[in-house]
Every structure is written in structure tokens, then in C-alpha cells.
PDB file of N, CA and C in Angstrom:
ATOM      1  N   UNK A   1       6.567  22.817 -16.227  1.00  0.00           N
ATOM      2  CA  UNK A   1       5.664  23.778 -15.656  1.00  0.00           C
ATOM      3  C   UNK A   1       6.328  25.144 -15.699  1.00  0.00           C
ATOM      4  N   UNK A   2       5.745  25.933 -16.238  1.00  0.00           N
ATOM      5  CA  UNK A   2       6.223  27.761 -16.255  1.00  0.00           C
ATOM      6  C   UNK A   2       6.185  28.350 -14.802  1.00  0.00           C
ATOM      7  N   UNK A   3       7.412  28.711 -14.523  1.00  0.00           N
ATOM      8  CA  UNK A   3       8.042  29.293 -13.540  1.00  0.00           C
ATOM      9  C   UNK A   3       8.992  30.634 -13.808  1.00  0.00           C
ATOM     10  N   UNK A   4       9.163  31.604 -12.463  1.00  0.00           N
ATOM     11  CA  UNK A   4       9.915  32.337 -12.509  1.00  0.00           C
ATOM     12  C   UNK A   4       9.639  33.541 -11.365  1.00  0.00           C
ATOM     13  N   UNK A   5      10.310  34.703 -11.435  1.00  0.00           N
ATOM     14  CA  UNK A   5      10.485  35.367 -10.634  1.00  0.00           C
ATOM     15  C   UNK A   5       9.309  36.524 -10.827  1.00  0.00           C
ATOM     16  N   UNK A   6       9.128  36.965  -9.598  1.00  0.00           N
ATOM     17  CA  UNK A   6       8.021  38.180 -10.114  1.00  0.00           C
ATOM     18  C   UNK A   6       8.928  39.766 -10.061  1.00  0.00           C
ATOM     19  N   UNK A   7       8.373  40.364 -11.009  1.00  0.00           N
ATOM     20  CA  UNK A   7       9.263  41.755 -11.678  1.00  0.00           C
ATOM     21  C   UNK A   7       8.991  42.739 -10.467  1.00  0.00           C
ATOM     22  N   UNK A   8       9.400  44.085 -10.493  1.00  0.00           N
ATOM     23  CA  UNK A   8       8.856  44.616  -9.367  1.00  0.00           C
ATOM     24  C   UNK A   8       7.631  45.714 -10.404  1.00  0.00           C
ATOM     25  N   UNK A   9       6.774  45.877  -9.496  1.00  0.00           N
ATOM     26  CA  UNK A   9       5.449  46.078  -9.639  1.00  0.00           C
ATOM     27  C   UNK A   9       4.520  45.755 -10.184  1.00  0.00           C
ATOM     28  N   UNK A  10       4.795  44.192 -10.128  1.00  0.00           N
ATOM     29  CA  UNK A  10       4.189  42.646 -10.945  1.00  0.00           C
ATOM     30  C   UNK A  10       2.866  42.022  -9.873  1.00  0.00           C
ATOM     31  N   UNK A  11       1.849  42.024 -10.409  1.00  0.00           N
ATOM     32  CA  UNK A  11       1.226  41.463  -9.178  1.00  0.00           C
ATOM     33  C   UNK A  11       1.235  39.438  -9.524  1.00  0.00           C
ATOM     34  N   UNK A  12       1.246  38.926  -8.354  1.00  0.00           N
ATOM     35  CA  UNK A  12       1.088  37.361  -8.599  1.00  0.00           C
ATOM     36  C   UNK A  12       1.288  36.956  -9.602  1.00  0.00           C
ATOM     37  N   UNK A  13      -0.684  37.283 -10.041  1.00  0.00           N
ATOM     38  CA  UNK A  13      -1.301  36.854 -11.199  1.00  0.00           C
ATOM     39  C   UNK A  13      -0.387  37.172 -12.470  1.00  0.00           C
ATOM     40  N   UNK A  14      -0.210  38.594 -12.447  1.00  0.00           N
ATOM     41  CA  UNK A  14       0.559  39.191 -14.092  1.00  0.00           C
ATOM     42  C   UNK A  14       1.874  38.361 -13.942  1.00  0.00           C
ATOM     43  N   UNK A  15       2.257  38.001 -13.508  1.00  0.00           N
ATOM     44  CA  UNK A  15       3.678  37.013 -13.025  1.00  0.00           C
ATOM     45  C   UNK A  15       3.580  35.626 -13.591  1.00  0.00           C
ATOM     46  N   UNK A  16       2.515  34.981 -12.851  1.00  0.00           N
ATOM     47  CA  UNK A  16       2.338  33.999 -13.667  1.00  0.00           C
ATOM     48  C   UNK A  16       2.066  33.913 -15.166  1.00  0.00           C
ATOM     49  N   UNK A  17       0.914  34.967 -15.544  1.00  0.00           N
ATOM     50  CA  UNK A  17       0.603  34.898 -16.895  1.00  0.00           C
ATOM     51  C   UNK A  17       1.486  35.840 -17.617  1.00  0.00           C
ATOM     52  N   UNK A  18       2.525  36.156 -17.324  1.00  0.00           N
ATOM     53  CA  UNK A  18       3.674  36.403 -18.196  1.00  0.00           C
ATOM     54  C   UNK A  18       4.646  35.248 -18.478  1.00  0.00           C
ATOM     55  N   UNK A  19       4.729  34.896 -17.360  1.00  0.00           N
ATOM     56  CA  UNK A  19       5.848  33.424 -17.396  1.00  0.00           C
ATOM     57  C   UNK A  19       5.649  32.441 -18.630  1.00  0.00           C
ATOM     58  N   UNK A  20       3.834  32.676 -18.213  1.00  0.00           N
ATOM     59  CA  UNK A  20       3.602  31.077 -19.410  1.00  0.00           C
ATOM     60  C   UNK A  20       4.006  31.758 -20.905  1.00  0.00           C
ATOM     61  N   UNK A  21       3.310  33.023 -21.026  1.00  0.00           N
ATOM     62  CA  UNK A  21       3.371  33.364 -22.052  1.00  0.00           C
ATOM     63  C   UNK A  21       5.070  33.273 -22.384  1.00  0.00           C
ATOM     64  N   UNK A  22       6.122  33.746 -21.970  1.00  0.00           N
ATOM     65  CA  UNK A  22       7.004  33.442 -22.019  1.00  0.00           C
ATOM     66  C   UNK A  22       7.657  32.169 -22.439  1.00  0.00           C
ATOM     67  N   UNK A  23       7.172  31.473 -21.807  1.00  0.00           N
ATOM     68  CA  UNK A  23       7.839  29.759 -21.910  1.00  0.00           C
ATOM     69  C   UNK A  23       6.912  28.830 -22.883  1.00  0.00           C
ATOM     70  N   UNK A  24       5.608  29.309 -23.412  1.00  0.00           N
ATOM     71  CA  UNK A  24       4.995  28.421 -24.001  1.00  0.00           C
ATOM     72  C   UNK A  24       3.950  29.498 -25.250  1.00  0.00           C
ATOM     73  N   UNK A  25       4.061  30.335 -25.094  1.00  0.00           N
ATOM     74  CA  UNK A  25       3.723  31.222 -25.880  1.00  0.00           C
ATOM     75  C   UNK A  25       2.248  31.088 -25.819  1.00  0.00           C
ATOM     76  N   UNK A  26       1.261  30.751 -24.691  1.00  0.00           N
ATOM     77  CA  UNK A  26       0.378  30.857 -24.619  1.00  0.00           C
ATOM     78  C   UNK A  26      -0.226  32.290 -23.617  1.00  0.00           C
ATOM     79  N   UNK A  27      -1.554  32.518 -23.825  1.00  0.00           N
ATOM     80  CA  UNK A  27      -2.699  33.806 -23.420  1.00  0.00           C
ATOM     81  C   UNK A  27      -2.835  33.298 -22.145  1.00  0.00           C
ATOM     82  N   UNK A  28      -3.190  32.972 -21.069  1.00  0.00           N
ATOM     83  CA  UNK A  28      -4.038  32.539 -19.867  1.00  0.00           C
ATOM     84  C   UNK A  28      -5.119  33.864 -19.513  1.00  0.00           C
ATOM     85  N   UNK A  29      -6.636  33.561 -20.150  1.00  0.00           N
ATOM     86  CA  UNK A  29      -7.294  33.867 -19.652  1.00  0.00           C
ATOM     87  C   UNK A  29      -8.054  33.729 -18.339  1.00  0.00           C
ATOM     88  N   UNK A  30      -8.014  32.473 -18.074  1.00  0.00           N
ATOM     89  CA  UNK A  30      -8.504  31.867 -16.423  1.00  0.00           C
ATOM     90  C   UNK A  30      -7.178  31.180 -15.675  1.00  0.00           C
ATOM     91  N   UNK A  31      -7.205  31.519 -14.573  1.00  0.00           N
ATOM     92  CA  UNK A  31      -6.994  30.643 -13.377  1.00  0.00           C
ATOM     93  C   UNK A  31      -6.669  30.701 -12.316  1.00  0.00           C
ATOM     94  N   UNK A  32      -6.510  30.046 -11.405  1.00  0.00           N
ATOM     95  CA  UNK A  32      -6.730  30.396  -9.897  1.00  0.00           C
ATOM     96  C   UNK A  32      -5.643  29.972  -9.189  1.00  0.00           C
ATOM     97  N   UNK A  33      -5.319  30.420  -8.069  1.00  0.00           N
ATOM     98  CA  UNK A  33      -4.273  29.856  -7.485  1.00  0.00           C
ATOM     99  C   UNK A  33      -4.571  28.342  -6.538  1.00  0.00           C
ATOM    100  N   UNK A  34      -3.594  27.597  -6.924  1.00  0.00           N
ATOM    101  CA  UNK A  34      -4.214  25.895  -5.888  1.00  0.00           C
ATOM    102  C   UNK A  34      -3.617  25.951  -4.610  1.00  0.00           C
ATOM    103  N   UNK A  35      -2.143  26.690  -4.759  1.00  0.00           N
ATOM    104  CA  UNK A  35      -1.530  26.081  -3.722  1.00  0.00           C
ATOM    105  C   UNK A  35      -0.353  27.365  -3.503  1.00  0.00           C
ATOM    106  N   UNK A  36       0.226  27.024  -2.266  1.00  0.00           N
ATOM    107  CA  UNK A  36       0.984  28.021  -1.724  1.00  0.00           C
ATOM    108  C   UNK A  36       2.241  26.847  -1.449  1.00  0.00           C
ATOM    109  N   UNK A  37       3.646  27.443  -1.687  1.00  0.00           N
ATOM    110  CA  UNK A  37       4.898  26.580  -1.392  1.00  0.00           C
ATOM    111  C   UNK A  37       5.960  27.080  -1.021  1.00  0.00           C
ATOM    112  N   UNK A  38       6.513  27.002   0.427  1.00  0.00           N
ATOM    113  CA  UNK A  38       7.615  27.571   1.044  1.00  0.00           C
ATOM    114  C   UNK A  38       9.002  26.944   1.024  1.00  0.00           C
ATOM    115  N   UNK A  39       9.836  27.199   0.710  1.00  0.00           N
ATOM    116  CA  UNK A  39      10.937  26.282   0.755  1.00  0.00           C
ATOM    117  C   UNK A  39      12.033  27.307   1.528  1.00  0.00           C
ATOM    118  N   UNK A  40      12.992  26.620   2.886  1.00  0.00           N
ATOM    119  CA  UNK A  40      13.307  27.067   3.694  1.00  0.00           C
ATOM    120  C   UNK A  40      14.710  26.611   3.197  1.00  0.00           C
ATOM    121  N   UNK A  41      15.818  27.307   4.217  1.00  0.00           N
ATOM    122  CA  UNK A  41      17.014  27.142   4.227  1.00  0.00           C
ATOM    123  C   UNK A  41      17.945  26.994   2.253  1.00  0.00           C
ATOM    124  N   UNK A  42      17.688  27.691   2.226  1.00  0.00           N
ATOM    125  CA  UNK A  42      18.197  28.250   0.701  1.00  0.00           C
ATOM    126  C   UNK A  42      19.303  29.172   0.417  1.00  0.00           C
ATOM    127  N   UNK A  43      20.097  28.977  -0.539  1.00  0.00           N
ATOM    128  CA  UNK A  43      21.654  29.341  -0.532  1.00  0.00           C
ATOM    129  C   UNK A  43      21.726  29.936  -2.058  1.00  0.00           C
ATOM    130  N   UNK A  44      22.088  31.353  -2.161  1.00  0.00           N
ATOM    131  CA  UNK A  44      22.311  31.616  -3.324  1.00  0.00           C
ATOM    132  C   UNK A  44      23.639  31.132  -3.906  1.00  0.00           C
ATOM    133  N   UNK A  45      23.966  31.319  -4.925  1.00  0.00           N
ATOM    134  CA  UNK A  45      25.339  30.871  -5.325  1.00  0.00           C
ATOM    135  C   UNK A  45      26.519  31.876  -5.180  1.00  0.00           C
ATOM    136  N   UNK A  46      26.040  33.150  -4.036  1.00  0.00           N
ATOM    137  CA  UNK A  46      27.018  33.892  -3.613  1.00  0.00           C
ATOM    138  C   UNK A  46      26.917  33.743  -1.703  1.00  0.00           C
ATOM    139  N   UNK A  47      26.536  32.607  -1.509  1.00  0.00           N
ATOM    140  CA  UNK A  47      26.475  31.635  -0.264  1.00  0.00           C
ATOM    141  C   UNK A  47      25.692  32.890   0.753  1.00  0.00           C
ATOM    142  N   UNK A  48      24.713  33.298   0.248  1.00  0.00           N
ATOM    143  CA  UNK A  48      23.470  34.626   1.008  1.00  0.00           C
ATOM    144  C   UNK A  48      22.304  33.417   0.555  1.00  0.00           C
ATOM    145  N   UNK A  49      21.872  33.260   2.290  1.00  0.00           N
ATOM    146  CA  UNK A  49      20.589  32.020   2.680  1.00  0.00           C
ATOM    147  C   UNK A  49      19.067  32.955   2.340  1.00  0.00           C
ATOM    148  N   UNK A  50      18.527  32.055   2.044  1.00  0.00           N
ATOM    149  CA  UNK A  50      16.998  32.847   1.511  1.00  0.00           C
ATOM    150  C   UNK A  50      16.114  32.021   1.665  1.00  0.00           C
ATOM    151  N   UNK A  51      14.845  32.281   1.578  1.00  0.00           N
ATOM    152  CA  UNK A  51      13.705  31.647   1.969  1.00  0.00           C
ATOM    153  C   UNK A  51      12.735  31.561   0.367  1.00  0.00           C
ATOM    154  N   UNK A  52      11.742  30.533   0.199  1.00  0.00           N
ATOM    155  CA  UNK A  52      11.681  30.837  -1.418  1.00  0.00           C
ATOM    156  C   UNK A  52      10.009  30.318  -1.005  1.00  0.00           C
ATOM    157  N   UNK A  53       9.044  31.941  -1.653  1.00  0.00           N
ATOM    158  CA  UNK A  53       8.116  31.262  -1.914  1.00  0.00           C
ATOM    159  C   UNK A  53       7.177  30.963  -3.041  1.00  0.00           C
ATOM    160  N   UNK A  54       6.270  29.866  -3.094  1.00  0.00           N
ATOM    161  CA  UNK A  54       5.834  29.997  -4.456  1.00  0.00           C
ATOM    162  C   UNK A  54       4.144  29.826  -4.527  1.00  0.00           C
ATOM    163  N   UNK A  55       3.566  30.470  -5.471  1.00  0.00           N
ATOM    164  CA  UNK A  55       2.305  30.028  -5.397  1.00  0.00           C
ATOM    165  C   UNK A  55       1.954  29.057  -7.000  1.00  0.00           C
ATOM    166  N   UNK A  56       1.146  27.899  -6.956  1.00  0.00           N
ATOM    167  CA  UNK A  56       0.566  27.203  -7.978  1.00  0.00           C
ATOM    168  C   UNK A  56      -0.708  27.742  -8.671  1.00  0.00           C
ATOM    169  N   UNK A  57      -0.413  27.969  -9.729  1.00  0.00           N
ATOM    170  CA  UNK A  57      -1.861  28.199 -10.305  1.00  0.00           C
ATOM    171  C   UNK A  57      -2.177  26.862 -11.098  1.00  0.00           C
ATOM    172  N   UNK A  58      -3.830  27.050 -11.119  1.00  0.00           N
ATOM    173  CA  UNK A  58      -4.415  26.298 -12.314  1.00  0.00           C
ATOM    174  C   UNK A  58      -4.958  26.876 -12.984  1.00  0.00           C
ATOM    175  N   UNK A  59      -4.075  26.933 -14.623  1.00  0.00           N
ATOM    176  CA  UNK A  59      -4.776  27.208 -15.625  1.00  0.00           C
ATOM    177  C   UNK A  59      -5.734  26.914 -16.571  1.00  0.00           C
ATOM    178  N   UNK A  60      -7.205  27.084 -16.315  1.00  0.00           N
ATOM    179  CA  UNK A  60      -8.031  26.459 -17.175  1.00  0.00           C
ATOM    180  C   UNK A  60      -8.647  26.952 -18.093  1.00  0.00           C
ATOM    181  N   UNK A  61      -8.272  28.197 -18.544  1.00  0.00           N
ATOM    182  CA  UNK A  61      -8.756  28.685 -19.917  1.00  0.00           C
ATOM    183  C   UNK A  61      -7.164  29.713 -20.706  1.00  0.00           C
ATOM    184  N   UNK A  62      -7.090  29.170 -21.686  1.00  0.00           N
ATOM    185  CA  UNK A  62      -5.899  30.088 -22.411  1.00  0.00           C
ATOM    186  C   UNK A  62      -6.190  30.164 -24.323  1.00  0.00           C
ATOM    187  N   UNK A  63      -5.562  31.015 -24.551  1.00  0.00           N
ATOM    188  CA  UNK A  63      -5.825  31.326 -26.234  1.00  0.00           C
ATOM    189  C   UNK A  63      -4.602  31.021 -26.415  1.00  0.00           C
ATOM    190  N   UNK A  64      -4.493  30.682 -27.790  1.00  0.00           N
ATOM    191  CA  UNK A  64      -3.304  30.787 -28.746  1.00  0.00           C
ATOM    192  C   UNK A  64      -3.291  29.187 -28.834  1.00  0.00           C
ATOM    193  N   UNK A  65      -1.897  28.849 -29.702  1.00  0.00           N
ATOM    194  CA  UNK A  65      -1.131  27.769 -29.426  1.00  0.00           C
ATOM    195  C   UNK A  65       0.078  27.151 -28.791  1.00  0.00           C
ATOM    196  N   UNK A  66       0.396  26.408 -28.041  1.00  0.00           N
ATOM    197  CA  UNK A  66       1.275  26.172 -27.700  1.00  0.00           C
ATOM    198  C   UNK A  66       2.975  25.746 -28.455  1.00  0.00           C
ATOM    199  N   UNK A  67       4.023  27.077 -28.204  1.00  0.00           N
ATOM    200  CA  UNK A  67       5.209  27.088 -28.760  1.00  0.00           C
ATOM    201  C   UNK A  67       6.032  25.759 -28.279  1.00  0.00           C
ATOM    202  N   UNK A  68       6.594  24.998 -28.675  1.00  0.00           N
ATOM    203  CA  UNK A  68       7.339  23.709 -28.109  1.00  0.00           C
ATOM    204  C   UNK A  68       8.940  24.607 -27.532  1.00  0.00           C
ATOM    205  N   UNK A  69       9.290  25.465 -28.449  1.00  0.00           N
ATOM    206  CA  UNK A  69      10.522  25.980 -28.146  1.00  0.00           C
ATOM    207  C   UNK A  69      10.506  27.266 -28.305  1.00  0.00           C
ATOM    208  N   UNK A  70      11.211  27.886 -27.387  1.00  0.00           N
ATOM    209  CA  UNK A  70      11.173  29.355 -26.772  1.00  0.00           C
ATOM    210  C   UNK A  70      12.516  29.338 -26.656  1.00  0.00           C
ATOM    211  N   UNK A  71      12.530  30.568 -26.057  1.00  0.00           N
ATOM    212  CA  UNK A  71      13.903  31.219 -25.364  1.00  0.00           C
ATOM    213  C   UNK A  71      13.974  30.808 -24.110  1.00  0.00           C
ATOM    214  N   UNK A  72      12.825  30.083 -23.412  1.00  0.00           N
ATOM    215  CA  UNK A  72      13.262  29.943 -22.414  1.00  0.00           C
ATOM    216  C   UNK A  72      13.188  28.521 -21.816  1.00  0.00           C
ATOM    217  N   UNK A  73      12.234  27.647 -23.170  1.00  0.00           N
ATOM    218  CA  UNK A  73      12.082  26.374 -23.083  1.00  0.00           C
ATOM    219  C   UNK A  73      12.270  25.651 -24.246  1.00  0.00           C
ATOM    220  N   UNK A  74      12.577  24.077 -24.056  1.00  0.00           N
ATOM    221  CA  UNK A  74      12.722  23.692 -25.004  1.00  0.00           C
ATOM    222  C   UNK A  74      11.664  21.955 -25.060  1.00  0.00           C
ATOM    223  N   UNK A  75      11.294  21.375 -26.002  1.00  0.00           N
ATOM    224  CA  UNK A  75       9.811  20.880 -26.374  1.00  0.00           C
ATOM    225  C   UNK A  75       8.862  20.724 -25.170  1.00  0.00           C
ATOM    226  N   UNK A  76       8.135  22.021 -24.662  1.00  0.00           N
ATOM    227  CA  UNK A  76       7.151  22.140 -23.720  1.00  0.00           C
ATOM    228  C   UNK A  76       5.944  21.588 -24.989  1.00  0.00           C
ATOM    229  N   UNK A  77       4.872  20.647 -23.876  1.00  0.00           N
ATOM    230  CA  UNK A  77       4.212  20.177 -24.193  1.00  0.00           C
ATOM    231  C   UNK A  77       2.798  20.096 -23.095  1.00  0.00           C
ATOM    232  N   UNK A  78       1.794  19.375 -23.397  1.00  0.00           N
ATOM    233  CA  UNK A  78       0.586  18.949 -22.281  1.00  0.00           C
ATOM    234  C   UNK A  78       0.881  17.487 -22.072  1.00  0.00           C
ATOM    235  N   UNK A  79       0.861  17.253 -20.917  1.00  0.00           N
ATOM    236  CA  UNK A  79       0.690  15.687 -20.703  1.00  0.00           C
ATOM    237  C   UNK A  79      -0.807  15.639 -19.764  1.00  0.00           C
ATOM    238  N   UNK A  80      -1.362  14.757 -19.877  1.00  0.00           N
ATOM    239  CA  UNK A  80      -2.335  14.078 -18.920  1.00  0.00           C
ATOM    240  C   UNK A  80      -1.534  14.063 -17.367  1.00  0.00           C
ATOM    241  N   UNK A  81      -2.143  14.570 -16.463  1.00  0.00           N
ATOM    242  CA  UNK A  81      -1.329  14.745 -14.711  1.00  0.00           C
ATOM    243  C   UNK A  81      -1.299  13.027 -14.376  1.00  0.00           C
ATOM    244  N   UNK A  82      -2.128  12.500 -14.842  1.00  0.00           N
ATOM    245  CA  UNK A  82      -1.367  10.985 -14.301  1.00  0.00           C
ATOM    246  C   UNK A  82      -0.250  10.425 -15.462  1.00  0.00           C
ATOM    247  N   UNK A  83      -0.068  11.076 -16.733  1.00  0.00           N
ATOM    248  CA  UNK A  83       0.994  10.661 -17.559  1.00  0.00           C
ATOM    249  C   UNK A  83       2.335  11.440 -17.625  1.00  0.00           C
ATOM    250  N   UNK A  84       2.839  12.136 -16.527  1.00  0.00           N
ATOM    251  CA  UNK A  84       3.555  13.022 -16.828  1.00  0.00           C
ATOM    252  C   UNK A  84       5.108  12.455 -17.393  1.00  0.00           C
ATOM    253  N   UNK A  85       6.181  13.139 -18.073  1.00  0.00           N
ATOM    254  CA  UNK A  85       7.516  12.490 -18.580  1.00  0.00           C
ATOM    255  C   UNK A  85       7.873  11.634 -17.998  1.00  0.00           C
ATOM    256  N   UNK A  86       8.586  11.221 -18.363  1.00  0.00           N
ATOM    257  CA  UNK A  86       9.618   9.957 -17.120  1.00  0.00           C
ATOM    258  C   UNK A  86      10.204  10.896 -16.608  1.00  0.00           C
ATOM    259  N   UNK A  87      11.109  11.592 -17.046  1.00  0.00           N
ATOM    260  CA  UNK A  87      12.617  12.286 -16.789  1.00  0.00           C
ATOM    261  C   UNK A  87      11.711  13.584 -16.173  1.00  0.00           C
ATOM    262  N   UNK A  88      11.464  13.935 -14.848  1.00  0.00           N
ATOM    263  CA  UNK A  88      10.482  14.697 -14.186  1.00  0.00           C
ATOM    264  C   UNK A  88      11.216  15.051 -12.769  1.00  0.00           C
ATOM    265  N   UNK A  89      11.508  15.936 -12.189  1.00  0.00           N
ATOM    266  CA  UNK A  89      11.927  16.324 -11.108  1.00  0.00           C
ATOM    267  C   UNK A  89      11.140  16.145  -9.955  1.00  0.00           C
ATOM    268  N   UNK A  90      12.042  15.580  -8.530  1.00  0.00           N
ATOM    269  CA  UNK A  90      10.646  15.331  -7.743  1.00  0.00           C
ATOM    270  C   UNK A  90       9.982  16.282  -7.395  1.00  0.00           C
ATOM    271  N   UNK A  91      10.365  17.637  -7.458  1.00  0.00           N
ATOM    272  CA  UNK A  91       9.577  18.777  -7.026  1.00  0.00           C
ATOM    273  C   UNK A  91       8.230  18.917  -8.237  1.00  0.00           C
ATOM    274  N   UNK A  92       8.158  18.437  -9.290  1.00  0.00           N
ATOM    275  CA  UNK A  92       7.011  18.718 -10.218  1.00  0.00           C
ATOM    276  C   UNK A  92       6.148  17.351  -9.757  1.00  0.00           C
ATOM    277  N   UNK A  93       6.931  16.586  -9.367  1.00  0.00           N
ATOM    278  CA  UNK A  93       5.746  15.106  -9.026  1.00  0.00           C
ATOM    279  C   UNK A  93       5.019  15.237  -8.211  1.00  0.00           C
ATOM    280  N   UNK A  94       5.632  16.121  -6.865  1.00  0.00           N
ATOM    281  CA  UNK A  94       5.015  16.661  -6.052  1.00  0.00           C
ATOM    282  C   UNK A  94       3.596  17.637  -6.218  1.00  0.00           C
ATOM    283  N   UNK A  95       3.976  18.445  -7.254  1.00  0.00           N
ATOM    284  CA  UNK A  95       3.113  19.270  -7.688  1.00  0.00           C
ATOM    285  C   UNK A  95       1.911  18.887  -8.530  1.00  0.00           C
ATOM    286  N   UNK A  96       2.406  17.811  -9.010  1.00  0.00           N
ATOM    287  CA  UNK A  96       1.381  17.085  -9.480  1.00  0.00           C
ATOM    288  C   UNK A  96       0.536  16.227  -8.630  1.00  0.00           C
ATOM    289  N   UNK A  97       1.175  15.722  -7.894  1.00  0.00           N
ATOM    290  CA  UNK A  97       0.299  14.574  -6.730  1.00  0.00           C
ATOM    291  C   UNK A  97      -0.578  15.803  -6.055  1.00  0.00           C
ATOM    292  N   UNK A  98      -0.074  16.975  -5.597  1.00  0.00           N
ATOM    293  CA  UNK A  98      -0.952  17.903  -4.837  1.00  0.00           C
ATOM    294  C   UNK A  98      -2.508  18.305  -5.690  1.00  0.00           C
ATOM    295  N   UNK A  99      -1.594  18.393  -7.317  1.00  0.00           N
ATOM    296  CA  UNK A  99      -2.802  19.107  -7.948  1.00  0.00           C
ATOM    297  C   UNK A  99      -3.979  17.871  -8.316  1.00  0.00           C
ATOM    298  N   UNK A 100      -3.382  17.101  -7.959  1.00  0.00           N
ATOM    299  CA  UNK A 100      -4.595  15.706  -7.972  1.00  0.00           C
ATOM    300  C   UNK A 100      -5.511  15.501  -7.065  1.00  0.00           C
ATOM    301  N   UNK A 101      -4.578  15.884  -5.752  1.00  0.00           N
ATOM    302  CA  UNK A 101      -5.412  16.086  -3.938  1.00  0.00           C
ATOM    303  C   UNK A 101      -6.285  17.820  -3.762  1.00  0.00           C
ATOM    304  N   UNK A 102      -5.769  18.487  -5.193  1.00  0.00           N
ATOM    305  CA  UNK A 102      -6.557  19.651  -4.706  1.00  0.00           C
ATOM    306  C   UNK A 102      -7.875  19.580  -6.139  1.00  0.00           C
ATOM    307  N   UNK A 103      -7.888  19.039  -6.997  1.00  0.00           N
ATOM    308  CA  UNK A 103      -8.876  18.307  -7.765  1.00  0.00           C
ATOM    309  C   UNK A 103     -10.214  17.651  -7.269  1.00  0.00           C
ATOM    310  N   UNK A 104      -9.678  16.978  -6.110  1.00  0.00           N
ATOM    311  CA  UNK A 104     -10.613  15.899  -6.165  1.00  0.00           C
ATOM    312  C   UNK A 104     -11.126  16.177  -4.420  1.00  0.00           C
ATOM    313  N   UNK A 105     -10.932  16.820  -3.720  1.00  0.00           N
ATOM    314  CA  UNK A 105     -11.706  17.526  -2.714  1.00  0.00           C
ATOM    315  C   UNK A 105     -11.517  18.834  -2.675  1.00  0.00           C
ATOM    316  N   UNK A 106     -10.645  19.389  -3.684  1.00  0.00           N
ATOM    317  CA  UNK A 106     -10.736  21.158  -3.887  1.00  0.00           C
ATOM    318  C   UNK A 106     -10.079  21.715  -2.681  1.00  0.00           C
ATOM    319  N   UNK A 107      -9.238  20.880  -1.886  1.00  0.00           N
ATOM    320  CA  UNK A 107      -8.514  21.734  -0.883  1.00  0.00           C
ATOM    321  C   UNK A 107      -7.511  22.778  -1.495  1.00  0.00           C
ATOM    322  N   UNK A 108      -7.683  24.007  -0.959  1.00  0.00           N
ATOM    323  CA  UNK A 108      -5.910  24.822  -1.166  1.00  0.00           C
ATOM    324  C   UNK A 108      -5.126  23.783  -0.510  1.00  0.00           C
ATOM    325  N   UNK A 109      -3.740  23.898  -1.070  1.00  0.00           N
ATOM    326  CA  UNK A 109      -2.603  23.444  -0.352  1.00  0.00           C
ATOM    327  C   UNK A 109      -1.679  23.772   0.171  1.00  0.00           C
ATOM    328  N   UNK A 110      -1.193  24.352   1.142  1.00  0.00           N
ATOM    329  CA  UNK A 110      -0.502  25.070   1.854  1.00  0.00           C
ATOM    330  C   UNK A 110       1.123  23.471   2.334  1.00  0.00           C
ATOM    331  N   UNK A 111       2.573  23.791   1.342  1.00  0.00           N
ATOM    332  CA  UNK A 111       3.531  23.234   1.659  1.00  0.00           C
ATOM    333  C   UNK A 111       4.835  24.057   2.043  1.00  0.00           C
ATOM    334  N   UNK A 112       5.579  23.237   3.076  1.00  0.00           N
ATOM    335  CA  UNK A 112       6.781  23.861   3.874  1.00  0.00           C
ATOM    336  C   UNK A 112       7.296  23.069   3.676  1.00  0.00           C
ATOM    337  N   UNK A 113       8.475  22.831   2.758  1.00  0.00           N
ATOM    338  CA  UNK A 113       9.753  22.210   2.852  1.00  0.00           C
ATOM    339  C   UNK A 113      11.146  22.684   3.607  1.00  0.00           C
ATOM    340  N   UNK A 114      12.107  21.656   3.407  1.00  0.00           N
ATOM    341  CA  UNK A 114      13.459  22.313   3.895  1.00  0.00           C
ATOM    342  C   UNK A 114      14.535  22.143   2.383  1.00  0.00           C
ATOM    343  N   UNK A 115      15.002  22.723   2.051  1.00  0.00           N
ATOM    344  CA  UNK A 115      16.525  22.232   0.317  1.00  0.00           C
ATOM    345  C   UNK A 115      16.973  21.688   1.251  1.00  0.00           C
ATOM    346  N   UNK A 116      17.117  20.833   0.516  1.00  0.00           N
ATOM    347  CA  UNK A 116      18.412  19.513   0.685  1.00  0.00           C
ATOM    348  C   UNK A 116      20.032  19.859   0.724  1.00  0.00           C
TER     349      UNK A 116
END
């Protein structure tokens, strides 16, 4: 899933649809945000604690084709949300189980974690 930081005077949206374009070399003409994600108690690697938040989009309309390898990824692909890789982080399973619960009664999802 295309991730990253937002630039300064980046709104959300241009954030996200730079990212993808970035990591998969695709356009995103449509999509909306599903979900909102807080993750608490966070440690940079110069031991300064931070708070991290994120929003999910769903992208359902984009141009172009999809690049497998980028600069910033390497064989990005589509899977079916109930087929996703084996080798999958639990934070994307998560994201996937949500985007299944926000599918199928259309709730936003609003999550608060703690890092491990």
C-alpha cells in the first residue's frame, strides 16, 4: 500500500496522490478517504517520542499503468483484499480487514493504537 509523509504545503489528498504516483506510477483520479489512524507512543531513531497520524484512502478510479518497480518500490502489484501476499505486515491486514468493514456497511473508521 503507498504511503508516506505529507510535504509542507501538501494538502491530504495531493499527498496521497503523489505517493501512489510515486510508488506505482499510477494517476488517481477518484477517491475518498475510509479511515483515520492514530498511533501513539512513538520513538524516532534519535529517541524524540511522537504521535503518528494517518488517513486511508480508497482509490477507485486511476489512469495509466501500473510500474512493478520504482524508486521507491519493488514488484507492487493488485491483489483481490481477501487474497492479499502471505508475507504481509499486521498493520496492512489490519487495513485490509477495516477496508472490508468499511465496504460492506460504509462506516468511516476511526483507529487508536499504541507501537509496541
Amino acid at each position: 500500500m503507498p504511503s508516506g509523509s505529507m510535504e509542507l504545503d501538501e494538502t491530504v489528498y495531493e499527498c496521497m496522490a503523489r505517493e501512489v504516483k510515486e510508488e506505482t506510477s499510477l494517476d488517481v483520479l477518484e477517491a475518498r478517504p475510509i479511515g483515520i489512524y492514530k498511533t501513539l507512543n512513538n520513538v524516532t531513531s534519535y529517541s524524540d517520542p511522537f504521535e503518528q497520524v494517518s488517513v486511508q484512502f480508497l482509490v477507485s478510479e486511476w489512469s495509466g499503468s501500473i510500474e512493478r518497480t520504482t524508486d521507491e518500490t519493488m514488484d507492487a502489484r493488485f491483489f483481490p483484499v481477501d487474497q492479499p501476499p502471505e508475507a504481509i505486515d499486521d498493520l496492512y491486514k489490519g487495513i485490509l480487514s477495516d477496508l472490508r468493514l468499511y465496504l460492506e456497511p460504509g462506516e468511516f473508521i476511526l483507529r487508536e493504537s499504541r507501537s509496541s
